[in-house]
C-alpha atoms as a PDB file:
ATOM      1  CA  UNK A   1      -7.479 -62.923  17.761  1.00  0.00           C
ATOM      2  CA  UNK A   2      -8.029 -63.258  21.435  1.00  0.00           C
ATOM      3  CA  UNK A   3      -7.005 -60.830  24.131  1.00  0.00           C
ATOM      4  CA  UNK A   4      -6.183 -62.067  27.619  1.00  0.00           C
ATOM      5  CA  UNK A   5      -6.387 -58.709  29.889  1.00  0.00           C
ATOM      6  CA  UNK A   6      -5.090 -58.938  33.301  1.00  0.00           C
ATOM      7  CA  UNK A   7      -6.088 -55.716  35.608  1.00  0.00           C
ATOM      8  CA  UNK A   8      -4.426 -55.156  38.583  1.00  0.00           C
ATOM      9  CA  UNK A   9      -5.384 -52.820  41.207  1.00  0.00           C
ATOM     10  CA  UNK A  10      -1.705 -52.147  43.268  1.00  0.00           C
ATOM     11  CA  UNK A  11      -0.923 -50.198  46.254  1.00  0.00           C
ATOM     12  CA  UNK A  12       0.376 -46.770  46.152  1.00  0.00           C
ATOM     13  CA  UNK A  13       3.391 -47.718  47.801  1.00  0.00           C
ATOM     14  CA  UNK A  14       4.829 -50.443  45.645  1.00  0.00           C
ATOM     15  CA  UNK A  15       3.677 -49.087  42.379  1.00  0.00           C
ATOM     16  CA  UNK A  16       6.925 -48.360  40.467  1.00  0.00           C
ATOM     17  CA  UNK A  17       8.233 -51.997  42.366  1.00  0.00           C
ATOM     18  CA  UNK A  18       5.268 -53.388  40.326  1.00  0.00           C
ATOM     19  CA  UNK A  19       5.968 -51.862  37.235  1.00  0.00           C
ATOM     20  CA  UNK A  20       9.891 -52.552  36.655  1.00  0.00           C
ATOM     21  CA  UNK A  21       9.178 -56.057  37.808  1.00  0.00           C
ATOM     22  CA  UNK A  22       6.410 -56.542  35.273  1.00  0.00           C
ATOM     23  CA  UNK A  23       8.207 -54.909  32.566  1.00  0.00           C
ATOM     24  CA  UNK A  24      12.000 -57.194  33.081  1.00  0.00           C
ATOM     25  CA  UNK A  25      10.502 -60.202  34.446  1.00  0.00           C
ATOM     26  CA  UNK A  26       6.803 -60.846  34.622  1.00  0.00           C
ATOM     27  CA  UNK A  27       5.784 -60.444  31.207  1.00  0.00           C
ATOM     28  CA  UNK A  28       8.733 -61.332  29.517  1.00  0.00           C
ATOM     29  CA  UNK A  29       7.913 -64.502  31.217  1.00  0.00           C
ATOM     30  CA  UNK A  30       4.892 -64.709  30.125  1.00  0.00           C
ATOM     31  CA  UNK A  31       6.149 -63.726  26.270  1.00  0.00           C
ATOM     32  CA  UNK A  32       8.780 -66.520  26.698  1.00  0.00           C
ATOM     33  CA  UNK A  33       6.212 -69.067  26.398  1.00  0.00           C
ATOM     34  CA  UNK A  34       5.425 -68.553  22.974  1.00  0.00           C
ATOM     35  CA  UNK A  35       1.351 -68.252  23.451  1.00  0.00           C
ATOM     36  CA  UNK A  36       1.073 -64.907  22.983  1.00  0.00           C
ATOM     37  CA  UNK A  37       2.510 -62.572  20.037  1.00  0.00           C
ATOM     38  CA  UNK A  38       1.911 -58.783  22.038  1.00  0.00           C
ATOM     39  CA  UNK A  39       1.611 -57.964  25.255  1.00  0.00           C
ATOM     40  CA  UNK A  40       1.207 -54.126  26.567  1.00  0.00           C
ATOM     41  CA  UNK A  41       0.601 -52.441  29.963  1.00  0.00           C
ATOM     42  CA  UNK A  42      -1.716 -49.781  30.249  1.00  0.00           C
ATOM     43  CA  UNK A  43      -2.878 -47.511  33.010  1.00  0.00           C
ATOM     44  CA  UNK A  44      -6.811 -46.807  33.729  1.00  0.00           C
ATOM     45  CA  UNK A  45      -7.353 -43.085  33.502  1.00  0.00           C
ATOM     46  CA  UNK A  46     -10.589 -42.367  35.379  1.00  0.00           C
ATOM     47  CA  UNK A  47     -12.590 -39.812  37.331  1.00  0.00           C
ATOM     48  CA  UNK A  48     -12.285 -42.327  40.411  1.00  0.00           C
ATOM     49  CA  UNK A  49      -9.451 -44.087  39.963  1.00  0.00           C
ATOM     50  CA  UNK A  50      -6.588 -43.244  42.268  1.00  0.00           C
ATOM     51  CA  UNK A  51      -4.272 -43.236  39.602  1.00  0.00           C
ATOM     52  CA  UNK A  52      -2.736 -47.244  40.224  1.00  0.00           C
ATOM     53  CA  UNK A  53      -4.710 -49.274  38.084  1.00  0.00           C
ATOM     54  CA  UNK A  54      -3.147 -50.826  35.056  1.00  0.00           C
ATOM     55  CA  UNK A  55      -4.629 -53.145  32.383  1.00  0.00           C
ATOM     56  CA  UNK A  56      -2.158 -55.848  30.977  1.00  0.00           C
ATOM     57  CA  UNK A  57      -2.937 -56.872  27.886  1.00  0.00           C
ATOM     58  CA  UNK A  58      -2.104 -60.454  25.832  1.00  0.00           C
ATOM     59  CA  UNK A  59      -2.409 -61.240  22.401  1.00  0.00           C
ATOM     60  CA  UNK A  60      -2.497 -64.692  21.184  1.00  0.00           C
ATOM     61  CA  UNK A  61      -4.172 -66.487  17.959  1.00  0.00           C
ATOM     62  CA  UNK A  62      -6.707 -68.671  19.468  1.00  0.00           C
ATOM     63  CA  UNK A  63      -9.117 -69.606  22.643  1.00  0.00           C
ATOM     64  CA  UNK A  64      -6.859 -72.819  22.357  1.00  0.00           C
ATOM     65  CA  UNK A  65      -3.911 -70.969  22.986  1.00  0.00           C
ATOM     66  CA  UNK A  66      -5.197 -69.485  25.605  1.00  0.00           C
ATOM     67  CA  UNK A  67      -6.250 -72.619  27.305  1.00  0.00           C
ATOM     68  CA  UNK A  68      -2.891 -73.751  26.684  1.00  0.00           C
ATOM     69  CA  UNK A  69      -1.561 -71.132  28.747  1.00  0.00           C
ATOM     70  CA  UNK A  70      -4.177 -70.972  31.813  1.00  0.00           C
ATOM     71  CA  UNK A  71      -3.216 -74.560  31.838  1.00  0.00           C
ATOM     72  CA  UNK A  72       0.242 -75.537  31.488  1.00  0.00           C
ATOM     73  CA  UNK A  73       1.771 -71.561  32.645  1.00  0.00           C
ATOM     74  CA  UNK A  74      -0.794 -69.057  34.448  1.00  0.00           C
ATOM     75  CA  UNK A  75      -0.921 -71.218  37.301  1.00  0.00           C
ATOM     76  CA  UNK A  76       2.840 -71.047  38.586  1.00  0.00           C
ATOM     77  CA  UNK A  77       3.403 -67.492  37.284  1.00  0.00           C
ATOM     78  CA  UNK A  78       0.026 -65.919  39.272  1.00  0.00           C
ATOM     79  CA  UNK A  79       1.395 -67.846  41.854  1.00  0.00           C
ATOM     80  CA  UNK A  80       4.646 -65.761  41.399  1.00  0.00           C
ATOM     81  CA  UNK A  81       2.621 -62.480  41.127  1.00  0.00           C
ATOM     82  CA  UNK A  82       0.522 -63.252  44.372  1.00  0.00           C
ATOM     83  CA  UNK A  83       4.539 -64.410  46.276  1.00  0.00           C
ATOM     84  CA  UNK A  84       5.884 -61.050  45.246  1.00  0.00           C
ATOM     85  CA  UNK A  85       3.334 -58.771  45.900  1.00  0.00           C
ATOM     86  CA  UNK A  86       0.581 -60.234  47.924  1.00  0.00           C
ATOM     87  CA  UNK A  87      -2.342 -58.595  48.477  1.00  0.00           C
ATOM     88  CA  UNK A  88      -0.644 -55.215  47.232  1.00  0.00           C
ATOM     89  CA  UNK A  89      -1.332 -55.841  43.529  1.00  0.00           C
ATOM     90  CA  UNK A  90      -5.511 -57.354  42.884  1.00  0.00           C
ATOM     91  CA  UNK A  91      -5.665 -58.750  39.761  1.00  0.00           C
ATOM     92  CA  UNK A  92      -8.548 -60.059  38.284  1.00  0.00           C
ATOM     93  CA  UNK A  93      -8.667 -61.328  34.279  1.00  0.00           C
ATOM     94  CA  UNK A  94     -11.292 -60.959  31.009  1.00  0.00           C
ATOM     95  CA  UNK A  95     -10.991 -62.451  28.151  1.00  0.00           C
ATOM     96  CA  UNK A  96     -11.964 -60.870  24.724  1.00  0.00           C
ATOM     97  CA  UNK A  97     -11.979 -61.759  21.278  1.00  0.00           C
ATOM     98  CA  UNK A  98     -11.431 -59.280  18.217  1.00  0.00           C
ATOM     99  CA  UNK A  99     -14.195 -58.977  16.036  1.00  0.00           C
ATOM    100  CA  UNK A 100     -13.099 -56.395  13.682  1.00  0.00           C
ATOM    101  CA  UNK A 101     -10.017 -53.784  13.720  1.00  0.00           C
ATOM    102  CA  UNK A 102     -10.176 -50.309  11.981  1.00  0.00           C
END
């Protein structure tokens, strides 16, 4: 299994903006494509962290999957991201792959 984690660093002021969009429209989106089986959001708890740092995670099968996606979909919908949000929301992407789960 491969996981596709987005992090986003977003602005104080347009947090809870950020959030209900992601949640009814961004990665629903992203789900809608059929590439990925799980997606989750997840805030960064850490000593320096103000507190507005999320991880977004994707689940999909395959590194072909995910090629199929940054391909044919990430393109349009980052660019949807950036139109919304600007520089407000810094995302920047890993990619991991599940070795074993306990």
């Amino acid at each position: 299994m491969i996981i596709y984690n987005v992090t986003v660093s977003v602005d104080k002021s347009i947090v809870n903006d950020w959030l209900k969009w992601m949640r009814n429209d961004h990665v629903p989106e992203i789900i809608s494509t059929k590439i990925f089986n799980k997606a989750q959001i997840n805030r960064l708890i850490t000593e320096n962290d103000s507190g507005h740092t999320f991880a977004v995670s994707y689940s999909c099968k395959s590194m072909k999957d995910l090629h199929n996606y940054q391909v044919n979909y990430a393109p349009l919908l980052q660019q949807k991201h950036f139109k919304k949000f600007g520089d407000k929301a810094v995302a920047f992407r890993t990619i991991m792959e599940v070795i074993d789960i306990f």
